[in-house]
Protein backbone atom coordinates (compact mmCIF):
# COMPACT_ATOMS: atom_id res chain seq x y z
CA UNK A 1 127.02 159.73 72.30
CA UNK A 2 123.56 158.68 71.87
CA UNK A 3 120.78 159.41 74.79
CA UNK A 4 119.13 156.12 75.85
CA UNK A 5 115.44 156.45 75.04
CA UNK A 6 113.37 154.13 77.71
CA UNK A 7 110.04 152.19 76.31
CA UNK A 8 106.90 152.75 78.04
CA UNK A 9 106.55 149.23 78.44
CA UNK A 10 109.94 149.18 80.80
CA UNK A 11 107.39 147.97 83.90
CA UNK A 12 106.53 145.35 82.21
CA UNK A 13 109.91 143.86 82.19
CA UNK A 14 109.41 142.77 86.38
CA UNK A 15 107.04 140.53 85.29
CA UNK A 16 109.03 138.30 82.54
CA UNK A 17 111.70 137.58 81.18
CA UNK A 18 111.07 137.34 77.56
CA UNK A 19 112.58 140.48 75.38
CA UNK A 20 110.61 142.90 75.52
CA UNK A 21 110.67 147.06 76.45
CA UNK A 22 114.80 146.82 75.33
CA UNK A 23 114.74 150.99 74.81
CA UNK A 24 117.03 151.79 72.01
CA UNK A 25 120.01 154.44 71.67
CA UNK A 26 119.40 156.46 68.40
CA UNK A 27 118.44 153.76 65.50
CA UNK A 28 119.70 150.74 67.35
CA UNK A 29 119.54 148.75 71.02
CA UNK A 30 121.57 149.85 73.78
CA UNK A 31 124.70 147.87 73.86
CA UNK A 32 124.09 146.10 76.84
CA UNK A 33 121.05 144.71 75.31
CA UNK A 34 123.11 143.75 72.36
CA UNK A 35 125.32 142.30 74.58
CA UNK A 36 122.86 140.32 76.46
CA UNK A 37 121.24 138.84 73.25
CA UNK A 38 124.55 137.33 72.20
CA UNK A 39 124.92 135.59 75.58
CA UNK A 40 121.71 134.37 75.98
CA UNK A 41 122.30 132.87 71.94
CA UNK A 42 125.35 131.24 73.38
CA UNK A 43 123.58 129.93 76.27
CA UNK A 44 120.90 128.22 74.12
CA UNK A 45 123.39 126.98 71.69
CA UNK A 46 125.59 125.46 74.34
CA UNK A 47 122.41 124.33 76.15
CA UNK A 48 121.83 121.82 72.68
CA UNK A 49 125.18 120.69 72.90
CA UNK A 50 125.67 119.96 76.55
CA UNK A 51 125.85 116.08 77.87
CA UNK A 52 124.01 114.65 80.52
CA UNK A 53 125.69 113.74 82.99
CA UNK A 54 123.95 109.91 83.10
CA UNK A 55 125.90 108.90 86.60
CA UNK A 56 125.29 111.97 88.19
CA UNK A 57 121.59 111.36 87.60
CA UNK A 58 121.55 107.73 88.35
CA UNK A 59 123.56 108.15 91.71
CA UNK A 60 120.53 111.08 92.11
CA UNK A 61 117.53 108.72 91.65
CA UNK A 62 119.11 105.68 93.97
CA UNK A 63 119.05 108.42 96.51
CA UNK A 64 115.74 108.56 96.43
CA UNK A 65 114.86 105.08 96.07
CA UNK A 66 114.37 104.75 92.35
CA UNK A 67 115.92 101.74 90.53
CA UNK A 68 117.44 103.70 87.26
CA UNK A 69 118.17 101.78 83.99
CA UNK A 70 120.53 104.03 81.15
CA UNK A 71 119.63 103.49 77.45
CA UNK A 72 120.90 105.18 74.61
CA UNK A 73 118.82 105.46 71.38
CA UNK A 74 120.23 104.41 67.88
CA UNK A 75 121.94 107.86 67.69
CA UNK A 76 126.03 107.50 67.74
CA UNK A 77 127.06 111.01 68.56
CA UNK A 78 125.35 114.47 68.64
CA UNK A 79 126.41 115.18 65.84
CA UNK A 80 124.33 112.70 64.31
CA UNK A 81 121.62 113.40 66.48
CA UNK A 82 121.20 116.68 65.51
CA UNK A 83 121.17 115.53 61.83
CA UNK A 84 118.86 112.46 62.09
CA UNK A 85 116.09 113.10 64.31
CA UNK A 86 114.58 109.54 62.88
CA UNK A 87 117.72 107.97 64.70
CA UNK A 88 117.13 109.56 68.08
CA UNK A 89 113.63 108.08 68.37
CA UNK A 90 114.66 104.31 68.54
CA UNK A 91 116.71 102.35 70.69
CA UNK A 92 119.56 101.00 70.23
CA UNK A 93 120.33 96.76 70.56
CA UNK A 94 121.66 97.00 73.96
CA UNK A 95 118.99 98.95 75.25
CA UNK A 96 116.49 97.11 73.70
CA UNK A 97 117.57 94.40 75.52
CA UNK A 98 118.03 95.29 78.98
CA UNK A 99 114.40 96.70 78.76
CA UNK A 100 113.12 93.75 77.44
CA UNK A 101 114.96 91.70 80.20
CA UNK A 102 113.33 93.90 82.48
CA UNK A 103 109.81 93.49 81.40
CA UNK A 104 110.12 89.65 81.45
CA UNK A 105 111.50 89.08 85.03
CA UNK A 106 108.82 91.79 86.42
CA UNK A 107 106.05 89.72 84.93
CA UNK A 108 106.89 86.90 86.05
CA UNK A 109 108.07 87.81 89.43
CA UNK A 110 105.04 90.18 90.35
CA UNK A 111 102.42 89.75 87.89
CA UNK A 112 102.61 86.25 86.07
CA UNK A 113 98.87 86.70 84.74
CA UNK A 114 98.79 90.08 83.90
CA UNK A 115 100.02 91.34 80.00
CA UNK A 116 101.55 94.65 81.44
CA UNK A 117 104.43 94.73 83.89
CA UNK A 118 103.77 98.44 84.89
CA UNK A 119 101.03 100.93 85.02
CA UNK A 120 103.52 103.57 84.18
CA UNK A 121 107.31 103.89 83.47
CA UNK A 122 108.98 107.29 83.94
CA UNK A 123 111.83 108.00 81.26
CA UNK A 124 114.17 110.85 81.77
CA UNK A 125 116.05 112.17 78.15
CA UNK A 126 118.22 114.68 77.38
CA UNK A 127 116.33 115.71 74.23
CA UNK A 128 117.64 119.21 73.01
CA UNK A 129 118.77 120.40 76.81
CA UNK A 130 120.17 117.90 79.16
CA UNK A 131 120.44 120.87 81.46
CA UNK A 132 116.57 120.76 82.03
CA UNK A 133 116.70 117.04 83.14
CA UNK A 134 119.50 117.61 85.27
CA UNK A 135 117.94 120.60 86.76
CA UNK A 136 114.75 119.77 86.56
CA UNK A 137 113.27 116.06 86.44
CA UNK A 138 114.45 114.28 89.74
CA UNK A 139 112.36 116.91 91.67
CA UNK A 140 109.22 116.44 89.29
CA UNK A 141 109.39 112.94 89.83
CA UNK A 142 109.58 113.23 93.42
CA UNK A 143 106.48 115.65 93.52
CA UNK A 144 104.51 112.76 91.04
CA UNK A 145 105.42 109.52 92.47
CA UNK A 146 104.12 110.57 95.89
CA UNK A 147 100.71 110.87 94.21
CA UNK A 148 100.76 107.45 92.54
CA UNK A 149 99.78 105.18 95.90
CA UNK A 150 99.39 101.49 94.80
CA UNK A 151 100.67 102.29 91.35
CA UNK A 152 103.51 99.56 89.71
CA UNK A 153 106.33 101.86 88.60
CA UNK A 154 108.70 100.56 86.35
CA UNK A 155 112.48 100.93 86.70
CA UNK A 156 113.01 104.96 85.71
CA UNK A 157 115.07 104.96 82.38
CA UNK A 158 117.24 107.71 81.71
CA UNK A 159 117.78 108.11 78.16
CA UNK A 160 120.40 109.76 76.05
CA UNK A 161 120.53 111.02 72.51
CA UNK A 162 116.28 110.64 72.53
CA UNK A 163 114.00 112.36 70.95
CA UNK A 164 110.53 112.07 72.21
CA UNK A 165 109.01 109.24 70.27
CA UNK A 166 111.92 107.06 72.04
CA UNK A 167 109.30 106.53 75.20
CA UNK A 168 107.02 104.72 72.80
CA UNK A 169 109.47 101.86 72.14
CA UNK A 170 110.63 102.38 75.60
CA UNK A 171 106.86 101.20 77.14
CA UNK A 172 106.10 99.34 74.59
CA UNK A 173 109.28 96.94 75.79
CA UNK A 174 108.66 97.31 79.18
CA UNK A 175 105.14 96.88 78.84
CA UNK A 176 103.88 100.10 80.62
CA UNK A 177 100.20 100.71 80.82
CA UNK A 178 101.29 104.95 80.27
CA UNK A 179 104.52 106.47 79.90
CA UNK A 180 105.82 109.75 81.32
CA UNK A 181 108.71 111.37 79.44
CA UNK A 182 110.39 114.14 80.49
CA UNK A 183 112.78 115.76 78.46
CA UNK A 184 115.00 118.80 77.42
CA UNK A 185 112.80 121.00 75.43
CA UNK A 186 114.22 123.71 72.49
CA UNK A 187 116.05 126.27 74.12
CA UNK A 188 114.90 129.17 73.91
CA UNK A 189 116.41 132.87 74.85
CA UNK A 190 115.40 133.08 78.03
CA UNK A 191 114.77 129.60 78.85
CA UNK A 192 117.69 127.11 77.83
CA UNK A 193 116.95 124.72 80.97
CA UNK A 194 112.81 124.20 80.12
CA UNK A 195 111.78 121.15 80.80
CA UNK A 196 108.74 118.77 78.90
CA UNK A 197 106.59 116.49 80.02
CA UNK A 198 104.91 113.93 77.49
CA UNK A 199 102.21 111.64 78.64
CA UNK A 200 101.72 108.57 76.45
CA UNK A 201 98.48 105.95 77.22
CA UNK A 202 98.80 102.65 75.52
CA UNK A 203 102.92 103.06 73.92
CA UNK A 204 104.00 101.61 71.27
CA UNK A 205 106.21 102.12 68.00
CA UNK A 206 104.31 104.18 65.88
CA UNK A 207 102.18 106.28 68.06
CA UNK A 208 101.98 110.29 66.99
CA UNK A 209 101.86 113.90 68.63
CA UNK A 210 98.32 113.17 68.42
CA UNK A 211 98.14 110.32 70.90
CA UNK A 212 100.18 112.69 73.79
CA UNK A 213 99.70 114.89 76.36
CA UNK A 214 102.45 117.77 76.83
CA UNK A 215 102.93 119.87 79.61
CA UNK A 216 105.76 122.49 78.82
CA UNK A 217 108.11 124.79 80.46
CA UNK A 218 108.41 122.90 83.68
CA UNK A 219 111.52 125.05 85.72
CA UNK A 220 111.44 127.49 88.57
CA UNK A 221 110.37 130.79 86.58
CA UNK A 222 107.91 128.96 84.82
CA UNK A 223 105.08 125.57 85.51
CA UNK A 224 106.23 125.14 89.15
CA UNK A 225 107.57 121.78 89.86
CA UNK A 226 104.38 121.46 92.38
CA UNK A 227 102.00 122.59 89.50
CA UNK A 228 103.47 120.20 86.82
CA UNK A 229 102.74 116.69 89.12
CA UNK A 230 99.41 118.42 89.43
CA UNK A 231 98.74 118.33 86.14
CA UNK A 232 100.18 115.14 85.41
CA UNK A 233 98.60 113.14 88.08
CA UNK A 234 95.01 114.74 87.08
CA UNK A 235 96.07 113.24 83.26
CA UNK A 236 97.30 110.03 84.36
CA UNK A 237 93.97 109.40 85.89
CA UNK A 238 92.04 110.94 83.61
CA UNK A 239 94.09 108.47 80.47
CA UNK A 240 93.41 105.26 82.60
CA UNK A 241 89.59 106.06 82.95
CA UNK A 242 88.96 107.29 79.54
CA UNK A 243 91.88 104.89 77.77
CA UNK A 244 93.92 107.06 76.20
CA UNK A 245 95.78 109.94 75.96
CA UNK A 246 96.32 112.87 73.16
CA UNK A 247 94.00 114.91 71.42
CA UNK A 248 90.90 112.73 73.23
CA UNK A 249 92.14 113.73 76.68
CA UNK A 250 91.79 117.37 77.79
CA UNK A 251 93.25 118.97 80.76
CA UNK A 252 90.79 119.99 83.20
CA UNK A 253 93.01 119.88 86.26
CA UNK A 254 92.46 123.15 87.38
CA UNK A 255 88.40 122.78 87.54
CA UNK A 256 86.68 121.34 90.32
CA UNK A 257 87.12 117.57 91.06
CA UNK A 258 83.58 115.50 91.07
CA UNK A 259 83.28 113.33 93.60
């Protein structure tokens, strides 16, 4: 039987959890680590295929006071969303409607002279880990929306089958001043629950990487739930004074605030 040979670097392993300082037993890992590779691969691929559970997280946001609308984009089945990422990233005719519906009655119910019917709409998607939302987003948005005094938020949508781009068409319909999208990011081995945050001034069909704001890795052992709304309240201000969002719009939330 081969002797276990520890790394050096084995200290380092308190500190994170990616793969590192594995030791090895003669030319190869020790089996356990072999072992815990091929579960944390199964994780990540079962992490891609796992539904959200859209009542579950509905009956979760009228807890805490939100008004939740479901969509779905023009995806069919995961299948299909997996193969055509150009599907996942528009609605489909049923959703369309209802957020168009939306958009009109809030308009002229609240703001009959104003163009936009919200200064931000929150949309929570599944994206490539509906266990991050599920996990993750409801606390986020709790952390955020207690920032946002004497903002208009719109109805939260909670999207399935959606890729990120989805949130474009989403504000553009509901006629959001910003959106905020968070969504299931790419699992990865040692984080299959990670959650994203996209910030989107001005949305509308067509709008690019370039014109967001990302803030990654949102779950307990990494951005802090605290640390993300942070963040994201420091860029939602920052977007409405400068205009937009993107590559134009750098975070500075962690330097000094001028008065």
């Amino acid at each position: 039987m081969s002797e276990i040979i520890q790394n050096s670097w084995t200290r380092l392993r308190s500190f994170t959890n990616a793969r590192l300082a594995l030791g090895r037993a003669g030319d190869s890992l020790p089996t356990q680590e072999v072992l815990d590779f091929g579960l944390a691969h199964a994780r990540a691929r079962d992490a891609v295929q796992h539904a959200l559970d859209v009542d579950a997280l509905m009956r979760a946001l009228g807890t805490c006071g939100f008004e939740p609308l479901a969509v779905q984009s023009a995806v069919r089945d995961r299948a299909e969303y997996l193969r055509r990422p150009n599907l996942g990233r528009k609605l489909n005719e049923a959703g369309r409607m209802l957020l168009k519906g939306s958009a009109y009655h809030s308009l002229n119910r609240c703001h009959p002279e104003q163009n936009e019917a919200f200064a931000v709409a929150f949309i929570i998607a599944d994206g490539l880990s509906a266990i991050a939302p599920a996990s993750h987003a409801v606390p986020v948005l709790r952390e955020i929306v207690g920032k946002l005094e004497g903002w208009s938020i719109a109805p939260v949508v909670v999207a399935t089958q959606a890729r990120v781009a989805l949130g474009d068409e989403i504000g553009e319909l509901l006629r959001a001043e910003m959106t905020v999208m968070m969504i299931g990011e790419r699992p990865g081995l040692s984080s299959p629950d990670s959650l994203g945050i996209y910030l989107t001034y001005r949305p509308r069909i067509g709008c690019t990487d370039a014109d967001r704001n990302c803030i990654s890795n949102v779950r307990p052992e990494g951005l802090s739930y605290e640390a993300a709304a942070h963040t994201l309240h420091h860029l939602m201000l920052a977007a409405r004074a400068l205009g937009q969002s993107g590559i134009a719009l750098k975070d500075e939330s962690d330097l000094p605030r001028l008065p």
